[in-house]
N, C-alpha and C. Protein backbone atom coordinates (compact mmCIF):
# COMPACT_ATOMS: atom_id res chain seq x y z
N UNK A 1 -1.77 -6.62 1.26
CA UNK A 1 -2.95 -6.02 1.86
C UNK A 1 -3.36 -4.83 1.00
N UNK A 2 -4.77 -4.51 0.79
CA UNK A 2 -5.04 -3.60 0.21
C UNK A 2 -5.51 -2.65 0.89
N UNK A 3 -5.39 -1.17 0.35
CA UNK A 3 -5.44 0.02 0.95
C UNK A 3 -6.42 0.06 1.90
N UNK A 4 -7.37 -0.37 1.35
CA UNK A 4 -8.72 -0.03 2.45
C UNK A 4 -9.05 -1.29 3.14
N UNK A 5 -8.34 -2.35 3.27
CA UNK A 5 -8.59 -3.44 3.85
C UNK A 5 -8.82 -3.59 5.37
N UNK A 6 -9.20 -3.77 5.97
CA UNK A 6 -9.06 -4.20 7.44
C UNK A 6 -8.27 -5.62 7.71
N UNK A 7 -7.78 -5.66 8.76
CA UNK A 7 -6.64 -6.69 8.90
C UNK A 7 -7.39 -8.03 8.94
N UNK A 8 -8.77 -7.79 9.62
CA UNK A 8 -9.54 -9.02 9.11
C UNK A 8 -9.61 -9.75 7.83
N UNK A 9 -9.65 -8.77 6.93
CA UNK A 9 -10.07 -8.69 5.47
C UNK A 9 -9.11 -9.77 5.01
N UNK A 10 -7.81 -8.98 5.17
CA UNK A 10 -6.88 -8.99 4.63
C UNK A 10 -6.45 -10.51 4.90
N UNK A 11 -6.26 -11.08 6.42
CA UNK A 11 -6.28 -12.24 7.22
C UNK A 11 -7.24 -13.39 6.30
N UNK A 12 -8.34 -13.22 6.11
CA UNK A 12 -9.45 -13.94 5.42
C UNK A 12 -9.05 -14.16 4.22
N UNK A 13 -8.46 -13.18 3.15
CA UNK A 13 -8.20 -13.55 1.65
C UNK A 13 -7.15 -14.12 2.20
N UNK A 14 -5.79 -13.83 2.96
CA UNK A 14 -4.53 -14.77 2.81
C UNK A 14 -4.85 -16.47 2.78
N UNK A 15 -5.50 -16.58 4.44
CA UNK A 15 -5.91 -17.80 4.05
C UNK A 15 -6.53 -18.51 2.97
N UNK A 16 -7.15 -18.03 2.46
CA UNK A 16 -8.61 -18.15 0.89
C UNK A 16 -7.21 -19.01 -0.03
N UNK A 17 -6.39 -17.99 -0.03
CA UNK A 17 -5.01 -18.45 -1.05
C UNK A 17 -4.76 -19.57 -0.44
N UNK A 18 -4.21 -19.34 0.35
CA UNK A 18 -3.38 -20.82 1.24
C UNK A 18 -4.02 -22.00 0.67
N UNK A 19 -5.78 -21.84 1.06
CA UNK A 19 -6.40 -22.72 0.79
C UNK A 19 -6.24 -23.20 -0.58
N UNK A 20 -6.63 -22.72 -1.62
CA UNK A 20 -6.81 -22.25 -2.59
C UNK A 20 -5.44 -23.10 -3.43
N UNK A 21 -4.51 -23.00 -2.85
CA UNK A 21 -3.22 -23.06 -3.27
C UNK A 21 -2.69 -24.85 -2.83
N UNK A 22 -3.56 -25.09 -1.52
CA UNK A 22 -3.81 -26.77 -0.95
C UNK A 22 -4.46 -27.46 -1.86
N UNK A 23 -5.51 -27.08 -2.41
CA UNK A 23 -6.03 -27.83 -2.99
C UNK A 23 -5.34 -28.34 -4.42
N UNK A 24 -4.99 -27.60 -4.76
CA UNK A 24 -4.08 -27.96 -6.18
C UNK A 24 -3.03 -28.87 -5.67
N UNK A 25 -2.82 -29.35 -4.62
CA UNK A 25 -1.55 -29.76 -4.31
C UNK A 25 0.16 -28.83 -3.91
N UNK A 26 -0.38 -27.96 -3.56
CA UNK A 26 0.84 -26.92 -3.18
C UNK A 26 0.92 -26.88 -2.19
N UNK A 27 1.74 -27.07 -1.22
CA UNK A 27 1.87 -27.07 0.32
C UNK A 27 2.72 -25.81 0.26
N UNK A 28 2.28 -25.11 1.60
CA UNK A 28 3.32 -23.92 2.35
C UNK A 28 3.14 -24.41 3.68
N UNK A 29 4.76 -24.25 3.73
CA UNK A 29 5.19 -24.33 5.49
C UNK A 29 4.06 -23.55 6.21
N UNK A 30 4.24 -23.74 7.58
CA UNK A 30 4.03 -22.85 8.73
C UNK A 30 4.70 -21.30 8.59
N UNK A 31 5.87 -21.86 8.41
CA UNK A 31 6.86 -20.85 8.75
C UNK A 31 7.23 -19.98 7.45
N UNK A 32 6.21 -20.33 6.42
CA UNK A 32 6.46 -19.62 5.61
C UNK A 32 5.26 -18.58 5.16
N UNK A 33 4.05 -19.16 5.47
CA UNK A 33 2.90 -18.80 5.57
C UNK A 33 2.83 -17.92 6.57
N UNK A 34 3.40 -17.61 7.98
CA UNK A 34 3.59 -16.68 8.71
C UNK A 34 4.10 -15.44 7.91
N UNK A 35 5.22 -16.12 7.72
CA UNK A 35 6.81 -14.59 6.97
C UNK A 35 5.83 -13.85 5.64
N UNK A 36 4.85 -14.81 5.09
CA UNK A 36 4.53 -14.52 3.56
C UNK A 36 3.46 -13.16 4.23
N UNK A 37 2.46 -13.64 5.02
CA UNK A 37 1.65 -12.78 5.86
C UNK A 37 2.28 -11.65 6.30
N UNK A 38 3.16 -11.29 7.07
CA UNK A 38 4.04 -10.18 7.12
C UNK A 38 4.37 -8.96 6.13
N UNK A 39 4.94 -10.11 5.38
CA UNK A 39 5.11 -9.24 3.82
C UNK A 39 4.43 -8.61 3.64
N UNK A 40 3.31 -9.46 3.68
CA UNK A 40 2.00 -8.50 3.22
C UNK A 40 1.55 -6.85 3.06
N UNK A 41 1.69 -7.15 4.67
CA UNK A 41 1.48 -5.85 5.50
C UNK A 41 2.15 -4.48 5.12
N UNK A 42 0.90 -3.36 5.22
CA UNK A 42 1.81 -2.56 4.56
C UNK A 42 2.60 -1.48 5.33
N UNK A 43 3.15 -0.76 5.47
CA UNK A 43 4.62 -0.37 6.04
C UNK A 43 4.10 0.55 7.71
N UNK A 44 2.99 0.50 7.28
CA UNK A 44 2.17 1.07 8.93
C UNK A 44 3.27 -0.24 10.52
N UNK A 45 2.98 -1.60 9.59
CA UNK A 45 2.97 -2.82 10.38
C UNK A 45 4.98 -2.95 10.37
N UNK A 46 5.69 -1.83 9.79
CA UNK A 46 6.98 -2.33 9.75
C UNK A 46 7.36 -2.48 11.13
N UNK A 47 7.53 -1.74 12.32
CA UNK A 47 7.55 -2.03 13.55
C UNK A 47 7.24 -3.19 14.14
N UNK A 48 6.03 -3.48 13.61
CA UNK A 48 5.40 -4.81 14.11
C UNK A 48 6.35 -6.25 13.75
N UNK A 49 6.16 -6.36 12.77
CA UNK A 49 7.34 -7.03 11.83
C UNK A 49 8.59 -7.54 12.55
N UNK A 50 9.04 -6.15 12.42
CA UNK A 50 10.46 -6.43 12.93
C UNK A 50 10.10 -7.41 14.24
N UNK A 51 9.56 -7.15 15.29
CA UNK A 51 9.60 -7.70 16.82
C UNK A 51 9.04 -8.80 16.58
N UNK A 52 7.99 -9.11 15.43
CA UNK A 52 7.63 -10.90 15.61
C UNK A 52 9.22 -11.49 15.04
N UNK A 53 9.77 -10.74 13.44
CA UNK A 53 10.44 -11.75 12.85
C UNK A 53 12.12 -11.68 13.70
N UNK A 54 11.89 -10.97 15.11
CA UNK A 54 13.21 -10.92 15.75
C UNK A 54 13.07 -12.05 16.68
N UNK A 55 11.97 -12.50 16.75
CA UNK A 55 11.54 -13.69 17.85
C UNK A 55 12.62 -14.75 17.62
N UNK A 56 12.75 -15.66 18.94
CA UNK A 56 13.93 -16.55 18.65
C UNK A 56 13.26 -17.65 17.53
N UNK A 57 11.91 -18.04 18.11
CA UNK A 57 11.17 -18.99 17.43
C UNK A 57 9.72 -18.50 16.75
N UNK A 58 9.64 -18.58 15.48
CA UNK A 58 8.41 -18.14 14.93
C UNK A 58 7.30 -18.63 15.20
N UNK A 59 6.59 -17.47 15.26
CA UNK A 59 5.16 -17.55 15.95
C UNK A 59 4.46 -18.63 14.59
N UNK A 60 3.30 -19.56 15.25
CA UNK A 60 2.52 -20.06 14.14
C UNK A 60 1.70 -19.23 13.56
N UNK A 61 0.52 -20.15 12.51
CA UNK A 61 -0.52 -19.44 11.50
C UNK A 61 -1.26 -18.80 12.84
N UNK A 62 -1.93 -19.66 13.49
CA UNK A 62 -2.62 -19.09 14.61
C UNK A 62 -3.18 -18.29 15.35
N UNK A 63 -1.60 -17.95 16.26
CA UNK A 63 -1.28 -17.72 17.21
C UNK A 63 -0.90 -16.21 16.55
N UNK A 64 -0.13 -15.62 14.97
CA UNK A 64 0.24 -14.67 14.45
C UNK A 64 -1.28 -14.03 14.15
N UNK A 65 -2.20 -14.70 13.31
CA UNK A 65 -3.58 -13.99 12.72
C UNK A 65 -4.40 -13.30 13.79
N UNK A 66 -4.18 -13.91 15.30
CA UNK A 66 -4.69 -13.59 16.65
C UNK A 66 -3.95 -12.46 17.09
N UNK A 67 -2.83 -12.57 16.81
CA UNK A 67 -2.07 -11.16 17.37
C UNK A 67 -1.95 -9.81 16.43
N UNK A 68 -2.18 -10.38 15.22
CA UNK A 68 -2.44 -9.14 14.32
C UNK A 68 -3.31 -8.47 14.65
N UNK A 69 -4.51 -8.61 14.86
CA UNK A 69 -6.25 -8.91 15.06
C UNK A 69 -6.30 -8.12 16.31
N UNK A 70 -5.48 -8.46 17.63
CA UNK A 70 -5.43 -7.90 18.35
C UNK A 70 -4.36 -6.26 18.66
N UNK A 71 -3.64 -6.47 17.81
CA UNK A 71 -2.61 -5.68 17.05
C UNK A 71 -3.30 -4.13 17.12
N UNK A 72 -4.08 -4.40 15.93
CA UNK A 72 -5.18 -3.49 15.26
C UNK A 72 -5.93 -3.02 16.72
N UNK A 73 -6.74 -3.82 17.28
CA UNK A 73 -7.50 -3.22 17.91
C UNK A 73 -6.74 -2.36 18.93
N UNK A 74 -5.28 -2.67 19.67
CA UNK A 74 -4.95 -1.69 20.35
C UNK A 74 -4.51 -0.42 19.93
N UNK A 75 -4.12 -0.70 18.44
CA UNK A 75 -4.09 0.62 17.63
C UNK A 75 -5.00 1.50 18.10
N UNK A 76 -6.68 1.30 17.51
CA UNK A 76 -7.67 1.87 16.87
C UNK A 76 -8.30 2.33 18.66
N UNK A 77 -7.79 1.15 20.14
CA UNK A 77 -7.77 2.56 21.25
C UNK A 77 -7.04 3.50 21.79
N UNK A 78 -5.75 3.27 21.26
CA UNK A 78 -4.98 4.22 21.41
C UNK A 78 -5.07 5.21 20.48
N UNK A 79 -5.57 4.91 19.91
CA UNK A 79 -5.26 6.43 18.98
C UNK A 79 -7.04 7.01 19.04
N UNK A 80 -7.96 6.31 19.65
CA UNK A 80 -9.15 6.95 19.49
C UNK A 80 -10.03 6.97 18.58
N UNK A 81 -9.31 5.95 17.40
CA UNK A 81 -9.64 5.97 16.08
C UNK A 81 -11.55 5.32 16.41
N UNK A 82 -11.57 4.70 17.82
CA UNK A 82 -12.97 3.82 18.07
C UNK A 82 -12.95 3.52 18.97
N UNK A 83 -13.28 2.96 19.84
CA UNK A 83 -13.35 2.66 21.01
C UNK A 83 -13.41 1.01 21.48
N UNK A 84 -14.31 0.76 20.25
CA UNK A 84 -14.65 -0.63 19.83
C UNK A 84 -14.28 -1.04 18.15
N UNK A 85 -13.36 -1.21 17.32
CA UNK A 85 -12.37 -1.45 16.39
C UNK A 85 -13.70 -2.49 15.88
N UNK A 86 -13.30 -2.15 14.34
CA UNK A 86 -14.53 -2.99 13.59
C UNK A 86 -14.09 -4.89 13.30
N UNK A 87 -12.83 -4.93 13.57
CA UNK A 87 -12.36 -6.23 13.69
C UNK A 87 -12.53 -6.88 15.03
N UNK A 88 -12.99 -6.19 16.06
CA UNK A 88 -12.81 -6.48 17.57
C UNK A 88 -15.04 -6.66 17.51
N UNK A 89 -15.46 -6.03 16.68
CA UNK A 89 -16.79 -6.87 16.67
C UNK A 89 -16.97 -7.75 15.98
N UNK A 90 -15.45 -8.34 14.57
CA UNK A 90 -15.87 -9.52 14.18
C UNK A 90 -15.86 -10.41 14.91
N UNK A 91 -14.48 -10.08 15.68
CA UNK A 91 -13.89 -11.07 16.33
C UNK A 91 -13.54 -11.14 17.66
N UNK A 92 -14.85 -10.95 18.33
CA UNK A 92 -14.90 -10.18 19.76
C UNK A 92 -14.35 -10.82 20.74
N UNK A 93 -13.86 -12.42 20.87
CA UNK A 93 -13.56 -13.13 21.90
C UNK A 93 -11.93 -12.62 21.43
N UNK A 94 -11.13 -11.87 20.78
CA UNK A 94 -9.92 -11.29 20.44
C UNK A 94 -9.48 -10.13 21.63
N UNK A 95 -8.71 -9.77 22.66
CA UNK A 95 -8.03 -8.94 23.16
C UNK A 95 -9.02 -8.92 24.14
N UNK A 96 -9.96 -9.78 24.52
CA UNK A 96 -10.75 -9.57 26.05
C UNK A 96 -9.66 -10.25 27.12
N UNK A 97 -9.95 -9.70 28.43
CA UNK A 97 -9.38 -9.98 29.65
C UNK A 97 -9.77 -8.88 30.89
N UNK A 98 -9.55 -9.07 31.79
CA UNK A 98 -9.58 -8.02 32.97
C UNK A 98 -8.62 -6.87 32.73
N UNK A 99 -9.64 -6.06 33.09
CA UNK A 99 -8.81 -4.50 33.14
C UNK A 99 -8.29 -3.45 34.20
N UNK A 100 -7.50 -3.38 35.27
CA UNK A 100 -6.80 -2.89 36.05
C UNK A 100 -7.66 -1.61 36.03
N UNK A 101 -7.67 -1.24 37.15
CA UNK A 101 -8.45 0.55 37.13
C UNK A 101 -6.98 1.54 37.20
């Protein structure tokens, strides 16, 4: 991930590769394409990390790019950084649900 990236960003080029990397005939696991994504991340996300890659069973491509995504945005209200997170207007159907008063 690069410095100024947003996790969107960052999410969008990984796949680009993946792709990128299919077409030539190169296959990557699931489960490796998850762990490789991780890596990525830069040491803000080490916390994060740890608790997916402690999971009994690894999360998919999916189900991980969705929780990053949503990741971020609870960051950016907890800390005030926005209210509305610039990845949460790409990807606005991300971290909606009912909210408890």
């Amino acid at each position: 991930m690069h410095k100024n990236d947003t996790i969107l960003q960052y999410l969008c080029r990984f796949t680009q590769v993946h792709d990128d990397l299919a077409s030539f005939g190169n296959t990557v696991s699931e489960d490796d394409l998850v762990s490789l994504s991780l890596l990525g991340l830069p040491n803000i996300w080490h916390i994060y990390q740890d608790s997916v890659n402690k999971r009994e069973k690894l999360l998919n491509w999916q189900c991980i790019s969705s929780k990053l995504v949503q990741e971020k945005i609870r960051w950016n209200t907890r800390d005030g950084t926005s209210s509305k997170g610039e990845d949460e207007e790409k990807f606005p159907f991300v971290g909606k649900g009912k909210k408890g008063k």
